[in-house]
PDB file of N, CA and C in Angstrom:
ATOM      1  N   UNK A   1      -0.216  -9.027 -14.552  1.00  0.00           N
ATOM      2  CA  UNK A   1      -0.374  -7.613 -14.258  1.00  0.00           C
ATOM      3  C   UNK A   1       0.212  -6.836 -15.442  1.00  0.00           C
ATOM      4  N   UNK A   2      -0.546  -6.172 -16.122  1.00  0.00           N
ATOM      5  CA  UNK A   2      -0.230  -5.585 -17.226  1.00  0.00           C
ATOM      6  C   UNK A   2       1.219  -4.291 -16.578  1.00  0.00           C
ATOM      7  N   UNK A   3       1.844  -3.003 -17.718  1.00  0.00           N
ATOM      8  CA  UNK A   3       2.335  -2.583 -17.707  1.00  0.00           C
ATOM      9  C   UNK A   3       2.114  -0.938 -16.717  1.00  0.00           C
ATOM     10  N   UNK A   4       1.313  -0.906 -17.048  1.00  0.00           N
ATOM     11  CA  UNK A   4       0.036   0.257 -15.943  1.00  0.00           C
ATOM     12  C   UNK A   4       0.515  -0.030 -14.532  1.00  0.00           C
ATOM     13  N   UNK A   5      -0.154  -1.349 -14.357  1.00  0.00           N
ATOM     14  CA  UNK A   5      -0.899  -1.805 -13.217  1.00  0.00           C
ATOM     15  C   UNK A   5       0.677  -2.031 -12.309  1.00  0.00           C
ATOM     16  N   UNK A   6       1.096  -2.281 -12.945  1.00  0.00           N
ATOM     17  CA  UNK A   6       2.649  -2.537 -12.369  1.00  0.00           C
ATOM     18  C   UNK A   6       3.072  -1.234 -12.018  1.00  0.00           C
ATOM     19  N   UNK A   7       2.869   0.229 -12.243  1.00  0.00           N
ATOM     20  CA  UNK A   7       3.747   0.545 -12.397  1.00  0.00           C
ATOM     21  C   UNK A   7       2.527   1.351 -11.190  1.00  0.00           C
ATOM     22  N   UNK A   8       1.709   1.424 -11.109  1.00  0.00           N
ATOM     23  CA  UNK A   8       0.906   1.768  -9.849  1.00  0.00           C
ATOM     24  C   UNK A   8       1.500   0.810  -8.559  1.00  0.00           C
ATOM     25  N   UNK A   9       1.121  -0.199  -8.723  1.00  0.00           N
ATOM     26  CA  UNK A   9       1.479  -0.884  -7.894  1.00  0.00           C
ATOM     27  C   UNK A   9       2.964  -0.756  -6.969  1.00  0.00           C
ATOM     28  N   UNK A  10       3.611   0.024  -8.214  1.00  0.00           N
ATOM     29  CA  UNK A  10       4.813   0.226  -7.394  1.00  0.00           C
ATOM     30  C   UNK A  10       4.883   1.774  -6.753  1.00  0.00           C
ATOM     31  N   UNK A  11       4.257   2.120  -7.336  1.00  0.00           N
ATOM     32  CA  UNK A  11       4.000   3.652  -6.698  1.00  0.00           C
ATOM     33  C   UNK A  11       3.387   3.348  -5.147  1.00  0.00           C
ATOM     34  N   UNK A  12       2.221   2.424  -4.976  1.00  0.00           N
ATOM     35  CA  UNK A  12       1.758   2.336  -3.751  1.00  0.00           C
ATOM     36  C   UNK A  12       2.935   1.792  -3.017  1.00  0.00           C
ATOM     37  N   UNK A  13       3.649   0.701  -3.528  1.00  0.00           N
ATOM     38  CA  UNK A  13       4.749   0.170  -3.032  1.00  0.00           C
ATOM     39  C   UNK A  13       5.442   1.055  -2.269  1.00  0.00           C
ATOM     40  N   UNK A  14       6.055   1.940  -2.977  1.00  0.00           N
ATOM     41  CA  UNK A  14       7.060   2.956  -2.345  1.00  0.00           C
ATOM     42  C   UNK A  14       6.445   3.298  -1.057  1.00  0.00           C
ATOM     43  N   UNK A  15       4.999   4.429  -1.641  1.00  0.00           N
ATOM     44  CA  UNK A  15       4.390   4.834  -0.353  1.00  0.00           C
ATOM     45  C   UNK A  15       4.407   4.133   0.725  1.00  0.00           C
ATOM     46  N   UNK A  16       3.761   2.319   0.675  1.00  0.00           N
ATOM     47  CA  UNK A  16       3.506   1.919   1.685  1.00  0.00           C
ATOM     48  C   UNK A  16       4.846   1.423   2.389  1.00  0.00           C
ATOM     49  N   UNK A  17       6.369   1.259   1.654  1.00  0.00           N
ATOM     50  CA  UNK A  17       7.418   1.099   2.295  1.00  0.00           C
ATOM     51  C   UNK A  17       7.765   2.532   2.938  1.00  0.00           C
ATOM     52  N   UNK A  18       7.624   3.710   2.820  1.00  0.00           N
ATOM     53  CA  UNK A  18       7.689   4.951   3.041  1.00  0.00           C
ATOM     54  C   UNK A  18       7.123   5.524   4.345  1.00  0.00           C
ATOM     55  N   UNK A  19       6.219   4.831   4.448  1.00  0.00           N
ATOM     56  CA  UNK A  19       5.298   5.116   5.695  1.00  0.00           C
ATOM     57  C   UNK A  19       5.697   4.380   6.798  1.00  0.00           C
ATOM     58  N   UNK A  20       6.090   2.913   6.236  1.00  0.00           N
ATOM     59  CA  UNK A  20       6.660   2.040   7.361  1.00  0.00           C
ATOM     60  C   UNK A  20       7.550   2.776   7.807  1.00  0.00           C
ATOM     61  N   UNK A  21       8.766   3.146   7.157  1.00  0.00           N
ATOM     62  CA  UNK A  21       9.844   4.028   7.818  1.00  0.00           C
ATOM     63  C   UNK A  21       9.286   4.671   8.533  1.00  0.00           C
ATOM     64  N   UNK A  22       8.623   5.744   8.358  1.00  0.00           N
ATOM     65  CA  UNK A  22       7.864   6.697   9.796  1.00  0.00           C
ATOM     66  C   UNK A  22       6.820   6.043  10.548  1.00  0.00           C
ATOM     67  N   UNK A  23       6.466   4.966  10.631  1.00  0.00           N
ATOM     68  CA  UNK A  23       5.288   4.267  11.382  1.00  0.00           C
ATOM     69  C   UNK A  23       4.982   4.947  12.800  1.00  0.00           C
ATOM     70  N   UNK A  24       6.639   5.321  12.983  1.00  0.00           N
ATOM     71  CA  UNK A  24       6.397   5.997  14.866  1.00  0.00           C
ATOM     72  C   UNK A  24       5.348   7.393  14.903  1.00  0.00           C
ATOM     73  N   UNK A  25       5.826   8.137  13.351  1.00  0.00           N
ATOM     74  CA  UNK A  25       5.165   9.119  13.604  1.00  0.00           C
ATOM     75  C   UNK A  25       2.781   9.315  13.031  1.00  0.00           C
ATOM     76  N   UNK A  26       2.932   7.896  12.771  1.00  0.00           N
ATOM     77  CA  UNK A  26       1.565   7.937  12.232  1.00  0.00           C
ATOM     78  C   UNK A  26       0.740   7.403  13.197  1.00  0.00           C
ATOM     79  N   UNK A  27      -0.469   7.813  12.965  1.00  0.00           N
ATOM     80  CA  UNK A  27      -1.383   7.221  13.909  1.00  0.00           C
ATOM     81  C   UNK A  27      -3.043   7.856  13.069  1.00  0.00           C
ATOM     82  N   UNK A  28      -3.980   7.155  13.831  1.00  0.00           N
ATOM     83  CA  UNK A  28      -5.467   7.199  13.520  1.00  0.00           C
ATOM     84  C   UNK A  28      -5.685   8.962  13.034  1.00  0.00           C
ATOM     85  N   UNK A  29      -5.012   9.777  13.360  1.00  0.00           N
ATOM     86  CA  UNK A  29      -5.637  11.037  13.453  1.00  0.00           C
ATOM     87  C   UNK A  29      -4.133  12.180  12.736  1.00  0.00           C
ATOM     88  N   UNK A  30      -3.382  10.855  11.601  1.00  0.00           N
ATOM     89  CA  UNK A  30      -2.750  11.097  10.791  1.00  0.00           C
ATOM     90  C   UNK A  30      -3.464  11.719   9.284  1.00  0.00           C
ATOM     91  N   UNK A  31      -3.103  13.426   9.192  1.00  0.00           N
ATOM     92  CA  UNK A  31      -4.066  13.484   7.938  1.00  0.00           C
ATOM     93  C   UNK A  31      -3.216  13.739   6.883  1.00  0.00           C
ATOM     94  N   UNK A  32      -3.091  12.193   6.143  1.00  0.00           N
ATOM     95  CA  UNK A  32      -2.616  12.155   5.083  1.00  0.00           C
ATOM     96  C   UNK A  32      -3.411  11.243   4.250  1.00  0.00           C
ATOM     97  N   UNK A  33      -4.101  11.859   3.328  1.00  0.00           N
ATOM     98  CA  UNK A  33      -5.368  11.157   2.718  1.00  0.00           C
ATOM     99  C   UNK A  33      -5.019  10.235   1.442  1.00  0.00           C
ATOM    100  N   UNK A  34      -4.017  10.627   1.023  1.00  0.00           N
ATOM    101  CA  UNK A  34      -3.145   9.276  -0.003  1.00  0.00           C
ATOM    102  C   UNK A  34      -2.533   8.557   0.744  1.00  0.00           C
ATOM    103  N   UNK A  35      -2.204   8.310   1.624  1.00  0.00           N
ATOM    104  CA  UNK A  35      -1.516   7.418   2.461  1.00  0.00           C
ATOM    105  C   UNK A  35      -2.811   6.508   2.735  1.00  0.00           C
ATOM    106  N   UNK A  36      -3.836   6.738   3.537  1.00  0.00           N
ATOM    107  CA  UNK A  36      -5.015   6.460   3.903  1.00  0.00           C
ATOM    108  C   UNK A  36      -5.746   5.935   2.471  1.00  0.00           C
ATOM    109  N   UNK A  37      -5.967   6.345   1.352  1.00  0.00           N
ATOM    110  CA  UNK A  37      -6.647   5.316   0.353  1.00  0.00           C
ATOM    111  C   UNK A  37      -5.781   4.577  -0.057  1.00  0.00           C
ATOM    112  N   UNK A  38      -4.445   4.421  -0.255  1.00  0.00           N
ATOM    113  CA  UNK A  38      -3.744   3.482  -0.776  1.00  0.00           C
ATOM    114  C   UNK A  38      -4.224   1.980   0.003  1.00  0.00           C
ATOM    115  N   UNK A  39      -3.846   2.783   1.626  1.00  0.00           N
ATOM    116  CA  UNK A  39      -3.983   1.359   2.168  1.00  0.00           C
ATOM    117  C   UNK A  39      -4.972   0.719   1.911  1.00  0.00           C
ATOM    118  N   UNK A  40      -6.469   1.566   2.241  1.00  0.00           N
ATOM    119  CA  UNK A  40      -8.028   1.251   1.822  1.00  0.00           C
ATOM    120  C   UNK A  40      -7.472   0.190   0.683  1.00  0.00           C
ATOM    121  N   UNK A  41      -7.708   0.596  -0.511  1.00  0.00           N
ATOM    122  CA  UNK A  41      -7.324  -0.016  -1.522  1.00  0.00           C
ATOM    123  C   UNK A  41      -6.431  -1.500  -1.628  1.00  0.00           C
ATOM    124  N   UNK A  42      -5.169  -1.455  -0.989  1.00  0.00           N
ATOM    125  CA  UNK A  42      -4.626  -3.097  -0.566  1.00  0.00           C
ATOM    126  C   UNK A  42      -5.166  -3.969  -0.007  1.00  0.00           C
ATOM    127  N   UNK A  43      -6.060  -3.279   1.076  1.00  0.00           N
ATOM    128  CA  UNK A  43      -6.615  -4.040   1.877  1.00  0.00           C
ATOM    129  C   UNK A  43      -7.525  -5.119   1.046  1.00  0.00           C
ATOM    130  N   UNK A  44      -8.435  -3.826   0.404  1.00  0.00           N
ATOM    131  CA  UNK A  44      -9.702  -4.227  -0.905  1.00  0.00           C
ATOM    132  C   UNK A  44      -9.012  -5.166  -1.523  1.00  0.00           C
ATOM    133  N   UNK A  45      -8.165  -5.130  -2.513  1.00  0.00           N
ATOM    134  CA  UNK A  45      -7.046  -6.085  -3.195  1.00  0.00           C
ATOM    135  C   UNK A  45      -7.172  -7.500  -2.679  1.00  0.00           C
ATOM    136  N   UNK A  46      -6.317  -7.735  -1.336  1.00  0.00           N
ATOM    137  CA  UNK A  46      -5.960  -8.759  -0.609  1.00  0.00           C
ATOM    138  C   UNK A  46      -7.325  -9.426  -0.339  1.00  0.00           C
ATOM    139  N   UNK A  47      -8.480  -8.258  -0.191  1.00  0.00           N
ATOM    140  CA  UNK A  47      -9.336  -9.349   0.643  1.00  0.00           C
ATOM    141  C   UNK A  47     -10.573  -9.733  -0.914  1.00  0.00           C
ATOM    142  N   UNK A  48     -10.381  -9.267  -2.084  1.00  0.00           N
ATOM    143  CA  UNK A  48     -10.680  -9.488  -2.913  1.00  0.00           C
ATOM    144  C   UNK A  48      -9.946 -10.936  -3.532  1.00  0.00           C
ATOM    145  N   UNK A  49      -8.689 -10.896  -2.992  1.00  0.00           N
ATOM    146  CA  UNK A  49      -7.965 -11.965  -3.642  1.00  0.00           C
ATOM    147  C   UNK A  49      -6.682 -11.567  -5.033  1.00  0.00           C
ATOM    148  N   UNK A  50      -7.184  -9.937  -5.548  1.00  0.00           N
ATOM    149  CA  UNK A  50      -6.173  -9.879  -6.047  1.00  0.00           C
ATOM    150  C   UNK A  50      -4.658  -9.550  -6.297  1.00  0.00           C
ATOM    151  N   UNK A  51      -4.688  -9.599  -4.595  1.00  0.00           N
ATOM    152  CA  UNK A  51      -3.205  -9.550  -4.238  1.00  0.00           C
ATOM    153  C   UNK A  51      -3.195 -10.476  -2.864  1.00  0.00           C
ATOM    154  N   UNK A  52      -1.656 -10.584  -3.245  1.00  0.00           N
ATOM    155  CA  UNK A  52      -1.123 -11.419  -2.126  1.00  0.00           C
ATOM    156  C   UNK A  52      -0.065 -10.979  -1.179  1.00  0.00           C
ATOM    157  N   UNK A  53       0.147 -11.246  -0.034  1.00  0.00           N
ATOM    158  CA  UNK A  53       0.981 -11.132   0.981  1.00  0.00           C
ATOM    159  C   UNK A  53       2.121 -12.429   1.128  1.00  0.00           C
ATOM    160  N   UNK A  54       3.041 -12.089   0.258  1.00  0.00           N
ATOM    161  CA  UNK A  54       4.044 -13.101   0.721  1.00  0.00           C
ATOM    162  C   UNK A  54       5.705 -12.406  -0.066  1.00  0.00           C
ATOM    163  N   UNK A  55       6.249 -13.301   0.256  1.00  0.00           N
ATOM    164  CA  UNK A  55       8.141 -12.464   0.150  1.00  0.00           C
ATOM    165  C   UNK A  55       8.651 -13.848  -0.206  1.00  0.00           C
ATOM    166  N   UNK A  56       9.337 -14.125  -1.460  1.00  0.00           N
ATOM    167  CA  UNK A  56      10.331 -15.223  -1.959  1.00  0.00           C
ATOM    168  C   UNK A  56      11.246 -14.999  -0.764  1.00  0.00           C
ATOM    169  N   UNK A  57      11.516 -16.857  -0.474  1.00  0.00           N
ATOM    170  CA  UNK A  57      12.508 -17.024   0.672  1.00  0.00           C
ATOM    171  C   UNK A  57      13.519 -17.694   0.023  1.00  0.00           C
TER     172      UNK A  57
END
């Protein structure tokens, strides 16, 4: 992952740790439209293959 891509990646990062914190207050008919393509986008990622879901144990 180049120097860019990293540094997006951590931007979504934040967001998507950011949102977890408020999870109580979000729902389907939450209008926050960067919140909403980021995820779009991970999803795309993961199910593309170019990201992964896992945490060093």
């Amino acid at each position: 992952m180049d120097n860019e891509a990293n540094m997006s990646f951590e931007k979504y990062k934040k967001l998507i740790n950011e949102a977890f914190e408020q999870r109580d207050q979000i729902s389907p008919r939450t209008d926050d439209d960067e919140l909403r393509e980021v995820v779009r986008y991970i999803i795309d990622e993961i199910d593309r293959g170019e990201l992964r879901v896992a945490e060093k144990v």
